[in-house]
C-alpha atoms as a PDB file:
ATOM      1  CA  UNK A   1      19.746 -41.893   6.751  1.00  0.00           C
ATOM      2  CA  UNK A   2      20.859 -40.325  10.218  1.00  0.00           C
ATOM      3  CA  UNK A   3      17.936 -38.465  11.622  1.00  0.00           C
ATOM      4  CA  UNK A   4      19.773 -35.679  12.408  1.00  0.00           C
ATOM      5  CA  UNK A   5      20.580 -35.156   8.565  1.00  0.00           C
ATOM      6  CA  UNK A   6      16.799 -35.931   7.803  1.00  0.00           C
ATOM      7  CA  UNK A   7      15.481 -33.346  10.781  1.00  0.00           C
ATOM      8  CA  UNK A   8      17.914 -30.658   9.214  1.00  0.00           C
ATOM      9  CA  UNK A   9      16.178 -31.683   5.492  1.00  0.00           C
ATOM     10  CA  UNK A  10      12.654 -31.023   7.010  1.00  0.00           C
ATOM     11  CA  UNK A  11      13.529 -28.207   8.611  1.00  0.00           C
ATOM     12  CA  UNK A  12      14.638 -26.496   5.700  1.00  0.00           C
ATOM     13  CA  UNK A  13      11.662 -27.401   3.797  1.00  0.00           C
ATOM     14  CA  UNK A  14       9.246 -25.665   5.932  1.00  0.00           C
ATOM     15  CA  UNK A  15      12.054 -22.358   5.806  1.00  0.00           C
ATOM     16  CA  UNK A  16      11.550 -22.707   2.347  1.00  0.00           C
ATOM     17  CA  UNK A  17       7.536 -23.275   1.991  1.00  0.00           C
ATOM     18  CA  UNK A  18       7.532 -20.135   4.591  1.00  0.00           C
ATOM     19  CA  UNK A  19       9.572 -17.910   2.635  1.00  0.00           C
ATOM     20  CA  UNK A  20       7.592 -19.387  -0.603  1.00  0.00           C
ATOM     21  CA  UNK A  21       4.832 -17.924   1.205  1.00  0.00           C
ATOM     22  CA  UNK A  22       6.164 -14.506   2.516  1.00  0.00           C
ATOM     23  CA  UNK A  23       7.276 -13.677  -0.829  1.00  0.00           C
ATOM     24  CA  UNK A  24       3.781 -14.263  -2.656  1.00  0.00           C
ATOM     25  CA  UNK A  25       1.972 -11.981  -0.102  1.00  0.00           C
ATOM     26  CA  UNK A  26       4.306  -9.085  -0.563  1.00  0.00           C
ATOM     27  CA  UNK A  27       4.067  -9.208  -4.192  1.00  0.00           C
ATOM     28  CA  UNK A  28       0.389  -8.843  -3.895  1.00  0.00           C
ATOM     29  CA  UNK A  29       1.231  -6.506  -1.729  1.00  0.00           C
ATOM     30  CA  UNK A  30       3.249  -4.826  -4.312  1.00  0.00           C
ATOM     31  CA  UNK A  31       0.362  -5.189  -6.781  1.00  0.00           C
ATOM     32  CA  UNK A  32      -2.058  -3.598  -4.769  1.00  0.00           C
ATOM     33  CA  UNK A  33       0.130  -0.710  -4.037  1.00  0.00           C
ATOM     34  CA  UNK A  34       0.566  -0.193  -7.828  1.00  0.00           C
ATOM     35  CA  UNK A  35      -2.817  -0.551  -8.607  1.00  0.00           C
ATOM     36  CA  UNK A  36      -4.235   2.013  -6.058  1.00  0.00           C
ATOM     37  CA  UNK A  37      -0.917   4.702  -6.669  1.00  0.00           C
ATOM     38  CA  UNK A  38      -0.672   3.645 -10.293  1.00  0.00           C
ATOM     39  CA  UNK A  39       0.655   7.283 -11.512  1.00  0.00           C
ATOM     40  CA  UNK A  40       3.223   7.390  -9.116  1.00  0.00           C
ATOM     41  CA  UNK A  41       4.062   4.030  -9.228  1.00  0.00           C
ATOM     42  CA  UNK A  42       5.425   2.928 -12.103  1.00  0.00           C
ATOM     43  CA  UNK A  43       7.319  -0.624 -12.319  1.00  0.00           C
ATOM     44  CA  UNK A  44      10.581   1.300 -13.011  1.00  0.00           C
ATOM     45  CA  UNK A  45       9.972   3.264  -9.564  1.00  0.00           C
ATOM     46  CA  UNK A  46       8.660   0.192  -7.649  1.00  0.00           C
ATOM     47  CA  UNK A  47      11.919  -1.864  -8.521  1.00  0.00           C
ATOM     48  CA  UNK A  48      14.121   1.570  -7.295  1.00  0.00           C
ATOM     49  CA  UNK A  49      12.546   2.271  -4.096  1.00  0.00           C
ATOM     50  CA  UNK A  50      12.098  -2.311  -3.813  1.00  0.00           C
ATOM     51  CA  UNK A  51      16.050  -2.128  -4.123  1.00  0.00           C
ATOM     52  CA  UNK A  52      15.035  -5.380  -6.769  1.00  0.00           C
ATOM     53  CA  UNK A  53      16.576  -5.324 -10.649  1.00  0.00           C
ATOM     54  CA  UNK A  54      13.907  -4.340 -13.392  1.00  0.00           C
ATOM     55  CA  UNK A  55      13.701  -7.726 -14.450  1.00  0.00           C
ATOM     56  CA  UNK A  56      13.592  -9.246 -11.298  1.00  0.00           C
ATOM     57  CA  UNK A  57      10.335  -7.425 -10.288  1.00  0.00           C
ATOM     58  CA  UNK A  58       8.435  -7.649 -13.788  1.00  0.00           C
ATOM     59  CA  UNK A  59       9.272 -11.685 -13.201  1.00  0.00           C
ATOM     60  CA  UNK A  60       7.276 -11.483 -10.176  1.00  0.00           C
ATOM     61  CA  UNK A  61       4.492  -9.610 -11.217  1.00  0.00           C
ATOM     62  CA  UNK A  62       2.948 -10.668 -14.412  1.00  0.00           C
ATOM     63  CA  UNK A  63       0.878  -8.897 -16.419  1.00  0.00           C
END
């Protein structure tokens, strides 16, 4: 395999175990926020003002 080819590979992996990452810490981030502002944060709200779908955001924070 050409390195080149198998640097670029690598590289993405990390981008990916990064985002990975990034995205679990602002769901709990999410989570928290709900949890302390609970009446005025319902998951309908959260997914408006997250600009995510509905579905998307009950996906990422189960119950």
């Amino acid at each position: 395999m050409d390195d080149g080819l198998r640097e670029k590979l690598a590289t993405l992996g990390q981008r990916i175990e990064v985002a990975t990452y990034e995205r679990q810490i602002a769901v709990d981030e999410v989570r928290e926020l709900m949890a302390i502002h609970h009446a005025e944060l319902q998951l309908p709200r959260v997914a408006e003002l997250t600009l995510l779908s509905h579905g998307a955001l009950h996906a990422m924070l189960p119950d």
